[in-house]
Protein backbone atom coordinates (compact mmCIF):
# COMPACT_ATOMS: atom_id res chain seq x y z
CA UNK A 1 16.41 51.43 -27.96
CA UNK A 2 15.22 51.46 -31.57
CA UNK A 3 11.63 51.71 -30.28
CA UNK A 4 12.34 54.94 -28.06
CA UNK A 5 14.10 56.55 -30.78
CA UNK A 6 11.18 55.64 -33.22
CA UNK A 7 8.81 57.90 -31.17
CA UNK A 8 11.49 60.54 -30.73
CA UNK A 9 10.95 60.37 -34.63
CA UNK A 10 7.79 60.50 -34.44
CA UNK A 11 7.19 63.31 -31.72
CA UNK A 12 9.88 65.51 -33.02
CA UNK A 13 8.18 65.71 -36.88
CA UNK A 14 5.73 68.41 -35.55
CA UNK A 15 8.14 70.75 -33.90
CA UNK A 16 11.29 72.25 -36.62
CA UNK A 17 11.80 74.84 -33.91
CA UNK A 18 12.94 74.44 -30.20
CA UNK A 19 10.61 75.98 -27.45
CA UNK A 20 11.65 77.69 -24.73
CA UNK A 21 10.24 77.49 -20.66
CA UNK A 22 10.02 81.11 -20.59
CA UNK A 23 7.53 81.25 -23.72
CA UNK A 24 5.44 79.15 -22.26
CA UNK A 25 5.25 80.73 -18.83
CA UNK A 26 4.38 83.61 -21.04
CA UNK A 27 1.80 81.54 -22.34
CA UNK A 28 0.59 80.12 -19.26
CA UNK A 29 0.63 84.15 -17.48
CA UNK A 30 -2.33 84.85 -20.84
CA UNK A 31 -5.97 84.65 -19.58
CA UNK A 32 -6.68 83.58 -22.83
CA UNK A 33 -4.19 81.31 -25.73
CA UNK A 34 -4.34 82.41 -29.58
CA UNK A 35 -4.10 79.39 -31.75
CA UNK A 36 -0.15 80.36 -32.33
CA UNK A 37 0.09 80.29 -28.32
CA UNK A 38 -2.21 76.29 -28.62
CA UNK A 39 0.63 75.34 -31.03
CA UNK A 40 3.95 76.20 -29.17
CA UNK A 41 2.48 74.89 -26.29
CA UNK A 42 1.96 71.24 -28.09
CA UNK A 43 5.43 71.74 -29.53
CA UNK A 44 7.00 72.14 -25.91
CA UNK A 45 5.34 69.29 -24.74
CA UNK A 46 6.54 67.50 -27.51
CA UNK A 47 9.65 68.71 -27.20
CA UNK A 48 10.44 67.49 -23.78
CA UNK A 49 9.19 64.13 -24.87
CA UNK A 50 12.01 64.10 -26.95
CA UNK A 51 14.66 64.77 -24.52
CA UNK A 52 13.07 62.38 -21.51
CA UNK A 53 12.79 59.52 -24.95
CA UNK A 54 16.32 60.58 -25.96
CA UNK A 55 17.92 61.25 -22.23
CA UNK A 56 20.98 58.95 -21.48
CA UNK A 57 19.60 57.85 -18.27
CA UNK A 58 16.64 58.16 -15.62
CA UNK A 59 17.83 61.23 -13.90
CA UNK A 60 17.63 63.14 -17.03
CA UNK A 61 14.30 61.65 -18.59
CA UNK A 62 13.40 63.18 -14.94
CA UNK A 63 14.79 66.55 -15.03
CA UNK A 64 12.76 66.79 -18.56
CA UNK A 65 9.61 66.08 -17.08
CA UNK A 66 10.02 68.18 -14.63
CA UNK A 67 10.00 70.76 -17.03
CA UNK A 68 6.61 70.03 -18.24
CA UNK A 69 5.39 69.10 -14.49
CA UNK A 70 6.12 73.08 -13.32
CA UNK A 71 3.54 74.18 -16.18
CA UNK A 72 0.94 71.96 -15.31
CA UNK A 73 -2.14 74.12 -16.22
CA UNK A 74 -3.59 76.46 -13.50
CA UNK A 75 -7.22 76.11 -12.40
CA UNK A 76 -8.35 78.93 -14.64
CA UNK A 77 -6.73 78.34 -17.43
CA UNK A 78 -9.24 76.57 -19.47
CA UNK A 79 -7.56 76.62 -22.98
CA UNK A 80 -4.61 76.45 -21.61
CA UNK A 81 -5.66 73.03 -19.47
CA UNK A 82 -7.43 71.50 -22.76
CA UNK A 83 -3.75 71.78 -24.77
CA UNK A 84 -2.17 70.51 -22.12
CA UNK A 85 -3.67 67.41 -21.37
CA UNK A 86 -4.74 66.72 -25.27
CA UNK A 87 -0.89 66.80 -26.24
CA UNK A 88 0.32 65.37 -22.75
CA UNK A 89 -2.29 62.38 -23.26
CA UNK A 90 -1.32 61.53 -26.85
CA UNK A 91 2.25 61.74 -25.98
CA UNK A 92 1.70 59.07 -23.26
CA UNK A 93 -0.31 56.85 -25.14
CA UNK A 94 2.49 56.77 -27.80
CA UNK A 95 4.68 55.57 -24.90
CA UNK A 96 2.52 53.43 -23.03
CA UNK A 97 1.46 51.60 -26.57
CA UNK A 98 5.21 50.38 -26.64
CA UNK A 99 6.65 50.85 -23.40
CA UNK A 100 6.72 47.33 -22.91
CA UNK A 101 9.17 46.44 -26.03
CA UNK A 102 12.01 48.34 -25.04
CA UNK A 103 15.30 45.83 -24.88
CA UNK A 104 15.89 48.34 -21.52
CA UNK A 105 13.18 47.15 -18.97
CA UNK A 106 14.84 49.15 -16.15
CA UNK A 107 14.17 52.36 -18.33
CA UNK A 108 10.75 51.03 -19.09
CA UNK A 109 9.67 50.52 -15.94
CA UNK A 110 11.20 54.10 -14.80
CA UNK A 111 9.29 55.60 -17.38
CA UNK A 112 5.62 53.79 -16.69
CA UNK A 113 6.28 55.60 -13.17
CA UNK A 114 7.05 58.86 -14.58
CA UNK A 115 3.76 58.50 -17.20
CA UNK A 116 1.95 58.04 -14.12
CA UNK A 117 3.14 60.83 -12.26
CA UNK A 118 1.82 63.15 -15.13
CA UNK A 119 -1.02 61.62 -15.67
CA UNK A 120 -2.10 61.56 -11.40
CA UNK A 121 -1.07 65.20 -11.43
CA UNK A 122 -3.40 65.94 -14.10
CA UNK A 123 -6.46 64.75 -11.86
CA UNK A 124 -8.79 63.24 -14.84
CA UNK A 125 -10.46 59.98 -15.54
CA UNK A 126 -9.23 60.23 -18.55
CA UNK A 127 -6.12 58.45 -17.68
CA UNK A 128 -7.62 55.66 -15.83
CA UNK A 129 -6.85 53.59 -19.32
CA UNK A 130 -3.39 54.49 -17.90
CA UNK A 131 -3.89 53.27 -14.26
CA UNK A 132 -5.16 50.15 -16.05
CA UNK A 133 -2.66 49.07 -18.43
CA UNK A 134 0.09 49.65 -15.32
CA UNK A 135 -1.68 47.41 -12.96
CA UNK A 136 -0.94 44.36 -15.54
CA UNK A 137 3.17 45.75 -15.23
CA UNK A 138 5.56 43.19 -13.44
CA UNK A 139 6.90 45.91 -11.85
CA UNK A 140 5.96 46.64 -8.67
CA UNK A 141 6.38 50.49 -8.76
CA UNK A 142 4.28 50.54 -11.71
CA UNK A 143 1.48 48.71 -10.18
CA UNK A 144 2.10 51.45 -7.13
CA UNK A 145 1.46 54.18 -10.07
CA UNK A 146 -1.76 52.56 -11.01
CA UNK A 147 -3.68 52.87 -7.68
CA UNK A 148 -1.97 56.38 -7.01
CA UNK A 149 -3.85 57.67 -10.03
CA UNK A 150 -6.91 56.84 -8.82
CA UNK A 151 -6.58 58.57 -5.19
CA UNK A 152 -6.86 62.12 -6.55
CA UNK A 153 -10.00 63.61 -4.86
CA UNK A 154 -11.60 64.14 -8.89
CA UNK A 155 -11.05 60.21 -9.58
CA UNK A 156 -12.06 58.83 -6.29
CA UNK A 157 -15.28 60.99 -7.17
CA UNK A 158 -15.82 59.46 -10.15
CA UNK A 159 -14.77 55.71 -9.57
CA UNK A 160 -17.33 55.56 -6.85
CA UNK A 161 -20.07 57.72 -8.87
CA UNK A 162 -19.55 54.81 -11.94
CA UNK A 163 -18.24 56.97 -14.32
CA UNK A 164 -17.08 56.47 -17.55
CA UNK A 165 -14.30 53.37 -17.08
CA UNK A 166 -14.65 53.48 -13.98
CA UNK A 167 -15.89 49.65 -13.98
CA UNK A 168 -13.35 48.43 -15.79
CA UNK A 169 -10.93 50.02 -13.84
CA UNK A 170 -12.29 48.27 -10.54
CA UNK A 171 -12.24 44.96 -12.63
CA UNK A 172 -8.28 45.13 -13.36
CA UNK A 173 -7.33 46.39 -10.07
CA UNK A 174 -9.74 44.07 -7.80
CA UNK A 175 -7.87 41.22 -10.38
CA UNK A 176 -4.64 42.82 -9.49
CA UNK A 177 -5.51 42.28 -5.83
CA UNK A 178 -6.22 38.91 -6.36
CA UNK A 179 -2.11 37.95 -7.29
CA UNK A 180 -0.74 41.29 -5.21
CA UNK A 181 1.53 40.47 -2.49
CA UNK A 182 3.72 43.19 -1.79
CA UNK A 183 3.45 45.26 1.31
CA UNK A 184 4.31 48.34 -1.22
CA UNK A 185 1.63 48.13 -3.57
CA UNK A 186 -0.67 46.64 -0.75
CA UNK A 187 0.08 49.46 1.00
CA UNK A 188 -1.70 52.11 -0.98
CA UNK A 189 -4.05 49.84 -2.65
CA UNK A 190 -5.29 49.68 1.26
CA UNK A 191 -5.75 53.25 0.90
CA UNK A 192 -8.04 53.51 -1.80
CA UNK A 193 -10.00 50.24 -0.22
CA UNK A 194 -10.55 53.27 2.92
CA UNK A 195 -11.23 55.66 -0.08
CA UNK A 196 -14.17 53.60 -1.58
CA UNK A 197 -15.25 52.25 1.45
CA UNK A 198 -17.71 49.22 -0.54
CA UNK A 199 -18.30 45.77 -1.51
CA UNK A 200 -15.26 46.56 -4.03
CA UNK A 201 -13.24 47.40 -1.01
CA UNK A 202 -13.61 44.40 0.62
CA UNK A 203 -13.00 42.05 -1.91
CA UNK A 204 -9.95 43.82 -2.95
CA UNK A 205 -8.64 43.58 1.12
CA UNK A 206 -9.55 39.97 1.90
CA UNK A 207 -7.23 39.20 -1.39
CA UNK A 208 -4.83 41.50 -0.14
CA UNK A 209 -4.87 40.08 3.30
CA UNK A 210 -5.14 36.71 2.32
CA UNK A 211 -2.19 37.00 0.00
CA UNK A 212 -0.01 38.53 3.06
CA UNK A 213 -1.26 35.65 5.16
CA UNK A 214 0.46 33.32 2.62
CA UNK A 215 3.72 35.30 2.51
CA UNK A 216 3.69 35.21 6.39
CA UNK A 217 2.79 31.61 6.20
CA UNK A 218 6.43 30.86 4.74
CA UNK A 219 8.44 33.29 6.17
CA UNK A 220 9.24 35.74 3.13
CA UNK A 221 7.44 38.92 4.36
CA UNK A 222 9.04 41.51 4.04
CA UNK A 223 8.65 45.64 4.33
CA UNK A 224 6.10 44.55 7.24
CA UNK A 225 5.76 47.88 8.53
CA UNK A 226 3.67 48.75 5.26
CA UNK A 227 0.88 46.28 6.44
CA UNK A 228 -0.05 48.36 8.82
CA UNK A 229 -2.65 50.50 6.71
CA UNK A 230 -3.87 46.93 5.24
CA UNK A 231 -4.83 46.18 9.18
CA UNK A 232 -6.00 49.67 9.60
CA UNK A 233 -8.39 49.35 5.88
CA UNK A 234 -9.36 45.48 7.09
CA UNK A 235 -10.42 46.95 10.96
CA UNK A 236 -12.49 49.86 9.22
CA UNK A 237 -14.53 47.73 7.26
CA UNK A 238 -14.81 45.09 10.01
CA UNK A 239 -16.82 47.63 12.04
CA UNK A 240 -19.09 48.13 9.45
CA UNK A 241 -19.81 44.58 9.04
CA UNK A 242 -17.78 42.72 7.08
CA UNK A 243 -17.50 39.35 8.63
CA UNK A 244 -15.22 37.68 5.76
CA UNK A 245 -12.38 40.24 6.94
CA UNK A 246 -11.71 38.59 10.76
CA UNK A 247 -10.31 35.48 10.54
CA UNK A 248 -7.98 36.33 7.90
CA UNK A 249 -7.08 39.79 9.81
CA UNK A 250 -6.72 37.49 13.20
CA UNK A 251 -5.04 35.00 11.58
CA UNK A 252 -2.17 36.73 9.74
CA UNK A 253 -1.78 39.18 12.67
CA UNK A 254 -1.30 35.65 14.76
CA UNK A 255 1.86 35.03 12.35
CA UNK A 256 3.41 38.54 12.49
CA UNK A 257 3.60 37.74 16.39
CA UNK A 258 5.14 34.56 16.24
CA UNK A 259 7.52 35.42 13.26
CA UNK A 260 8.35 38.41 15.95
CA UNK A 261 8.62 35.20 18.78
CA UNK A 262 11.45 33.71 16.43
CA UNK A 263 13.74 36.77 17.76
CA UNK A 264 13.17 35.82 21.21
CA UNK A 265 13.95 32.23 20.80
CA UNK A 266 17.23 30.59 21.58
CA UNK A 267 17.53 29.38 17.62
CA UNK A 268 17.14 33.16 16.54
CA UNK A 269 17.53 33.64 12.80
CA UNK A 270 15.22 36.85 11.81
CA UNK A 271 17.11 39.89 10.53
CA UNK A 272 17.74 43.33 12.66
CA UNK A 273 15.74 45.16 10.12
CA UNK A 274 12.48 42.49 9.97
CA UNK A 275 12.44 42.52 13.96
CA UNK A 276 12.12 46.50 13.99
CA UNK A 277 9.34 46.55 10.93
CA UNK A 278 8.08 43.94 13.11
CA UNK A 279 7.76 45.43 16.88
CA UNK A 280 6.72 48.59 15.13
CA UNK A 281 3.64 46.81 13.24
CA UNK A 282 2.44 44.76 16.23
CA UNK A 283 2.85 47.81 18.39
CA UNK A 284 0.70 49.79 16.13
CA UNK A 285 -1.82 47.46 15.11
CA UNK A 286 -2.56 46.39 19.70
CA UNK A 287 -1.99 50.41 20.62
CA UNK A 288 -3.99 51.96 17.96
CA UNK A 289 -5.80 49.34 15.39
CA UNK A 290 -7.42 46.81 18.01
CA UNK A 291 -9.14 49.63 20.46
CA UNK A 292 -11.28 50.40 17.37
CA UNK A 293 -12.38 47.04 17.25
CA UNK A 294 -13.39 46.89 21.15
CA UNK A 295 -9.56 45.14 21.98
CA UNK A 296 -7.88 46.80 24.86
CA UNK A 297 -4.85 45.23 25.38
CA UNK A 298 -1.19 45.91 25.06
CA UNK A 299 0.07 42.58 26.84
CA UNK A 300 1.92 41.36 23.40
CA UNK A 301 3.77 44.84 22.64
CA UNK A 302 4.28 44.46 26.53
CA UNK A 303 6.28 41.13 26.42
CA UNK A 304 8.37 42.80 22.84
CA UNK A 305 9.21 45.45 25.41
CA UNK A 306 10.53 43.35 27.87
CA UNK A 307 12.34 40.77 25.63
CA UNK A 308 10.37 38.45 27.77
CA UNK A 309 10.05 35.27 25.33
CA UNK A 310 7.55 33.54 27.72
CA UNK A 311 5.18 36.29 28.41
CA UNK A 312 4.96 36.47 24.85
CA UNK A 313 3.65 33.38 24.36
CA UNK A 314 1.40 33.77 27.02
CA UNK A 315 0.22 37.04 25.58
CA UNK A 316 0.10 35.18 22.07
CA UNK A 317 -2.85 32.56 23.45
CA UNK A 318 -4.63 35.41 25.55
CA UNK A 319 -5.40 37.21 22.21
CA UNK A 320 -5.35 34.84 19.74
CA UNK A 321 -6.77 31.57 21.28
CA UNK A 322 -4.89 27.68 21.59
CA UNK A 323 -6.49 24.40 22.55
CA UNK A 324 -8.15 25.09 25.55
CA UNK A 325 -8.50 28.88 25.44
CA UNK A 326 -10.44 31.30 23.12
CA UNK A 327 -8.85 33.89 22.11
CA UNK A 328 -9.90 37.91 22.75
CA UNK A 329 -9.83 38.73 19.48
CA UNK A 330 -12.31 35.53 18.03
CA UNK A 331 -14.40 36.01 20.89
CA UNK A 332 -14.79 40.07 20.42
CA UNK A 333 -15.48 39.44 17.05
CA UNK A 334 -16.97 36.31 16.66
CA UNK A 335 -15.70 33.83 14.92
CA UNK A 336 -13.96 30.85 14.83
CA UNK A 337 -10.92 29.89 12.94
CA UNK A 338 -11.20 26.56 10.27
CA UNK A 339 -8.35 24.66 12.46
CA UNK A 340 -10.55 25.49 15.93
CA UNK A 341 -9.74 27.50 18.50
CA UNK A 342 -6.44 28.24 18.10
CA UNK A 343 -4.51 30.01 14.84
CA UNK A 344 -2.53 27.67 12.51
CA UNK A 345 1.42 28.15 12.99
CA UNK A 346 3.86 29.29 10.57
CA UNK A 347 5.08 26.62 8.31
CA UNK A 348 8.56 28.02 8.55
């Protein structure tokens, strides 16, 4: 607490007088912003850093940004844009310089999100600093802030023309793939792997898949619905040639099924809610991820339908492979897994 109400200090010894919202929508209404109009403006922002610093809880640090998020600058507004993010980015660096200190590290991690927020909506590279220092947070939502950032149509533009910090950017998040394994944050960092669609992209989803694999591996996966835009990112770039994507997309797909199997067998012991996420992911990935990749065949989601445990296993060698059999999906794409023919089993 003593570190939040430093910077409330600190922001509050520009502005003696308080600001109200409906000067500056009468600032933000002006084509053009005298230096008087420049100077409320900074002292609103400044203001409402104050009250989401000094708020009692989350929902009102919220309803304070909120304030400052409904006079975001228009697209015309030139002068009015250049306050706005000059005083908006100072004020977050302030916070984001000590954010991590606070004694309250659900506040803290609430407020990296809402820093994020502002700084996404703002759509400038400026802020990848931002993006960066949240993808090093232990918090997963934070991390989630860091790649949302970057999928604004200005930043995607300008992480794949190499702008300025663009590289470093790519460094901290392909290093934050390397240790991610959460089907949230996987989740959208799959997006922007679709977004940038290069050699950055794939090294970014063979970590991410890799990592799942593991989490599959023993059993603690969990949100597994979420992995369906990793298999949808890892398919895309498989069809244009990236070979080191298939055996890890084959193989952790090959442990989604036979967690799924556990339901059907007599020693069941998987959770209502995993065996939904899970029947919806395997359905989406056979129906609507494997087509792309020249798999037609629905004989897996078939046997889910059914309940059938048997077919299922049946189904499970037909498209993955076993001792005697190779599977559809190493023989349509052509590889071969490091145990053989057939996928290794869950260690569960």
């Amino acid at each position: 607490m003593m570190f939040r109400k430093l910077i409330i200090i600190l922001l509050a010894a520009g502005c003696s007088f308080a600001v109200t919202t409906k000067q500056i929508d009468d600032i933000r209404a002006k084509s053009s912003l005298s230096e008087e109009d420049a100077q409320t403006l900074a002292a609103f922002i400044d203001q409402q850093f104050d009250e989401m610093l000094n708020a009692d809880d989350l929902s009102g640090a919220v309803k304070a940004m909120d304030q400052l998020t409904l006079r975001k600058p228009k697209e015309d507004q030139q002068q009015y844009k250049s306050q706005f993010a000059q005083t908006l980015k100072e004020n977050i660096a302030s916070v984001m310089n000590v954010v991590d200190t606070w004694e309250d590290k659900t506040f803290a991690a609430g407020f990296q999100v809402m820093m994020a927020r502002m700084a996404s909506q703002l759509d400038s590279s400026e802020f990848f600093q931002f993006a960066r220092s949240l993808s090093k947070s232990s918090q997963p939502s934070s991390r989630y802030w860091a790649v949302k950032i970057c999928l604004t149509p200005n930043n995607i533009s300008t992480i794949k023309q190499g702008g300025q910090g663009a590289e470093e950017l790519l460094a901290d998040l392909r290093e934050m793939a390397n240790q991610e394994d959460t089907a949230l944050v996987g989740r959208i960092l799959s997006k922007l792997c679709v977004e940038l669609n290069n050699d950055a992209a794939d090294q970014m989803l063979e970590s991410l898949m890799n990592n799942r694999m593991e989490i599959y591996s023993k059993g603690e996966a969990r949100n597994e619905y979420c992995d369906a835009e990793l298999f949808k990112a890892a398919a895309s770039r498989i069809q244009t040639g990236s070979d080191s994507l298939k055996e890890p997309f084959a193989q952790t797909f090959a442990y989604i099924v036979e967690k799924y199997s556990i339901a059907l067998s007599p020693d069941n012991m998987l959770e209502a809610k995993s065996k939904a996420q899970l029947a919806a992911l395997i359905s989406e990935i056979e129906k609507n991820i494997l087509p792309d990749l020249g798999i037609n065949d629905s004989s897996i989601t078939s046997a889910i339908g059914k309940q059938d445990y048997q077919a299922l296993q049946e189904s499970y060698t037909k498209v993955f492979g076993g001792a005697d059999t190779e599977g559809l999906l190493p023989q349509q794409l052509g590889f071969t897994y490091p145990s053989g023919q057939a996928p290794k089993s869950l260690g569960i």
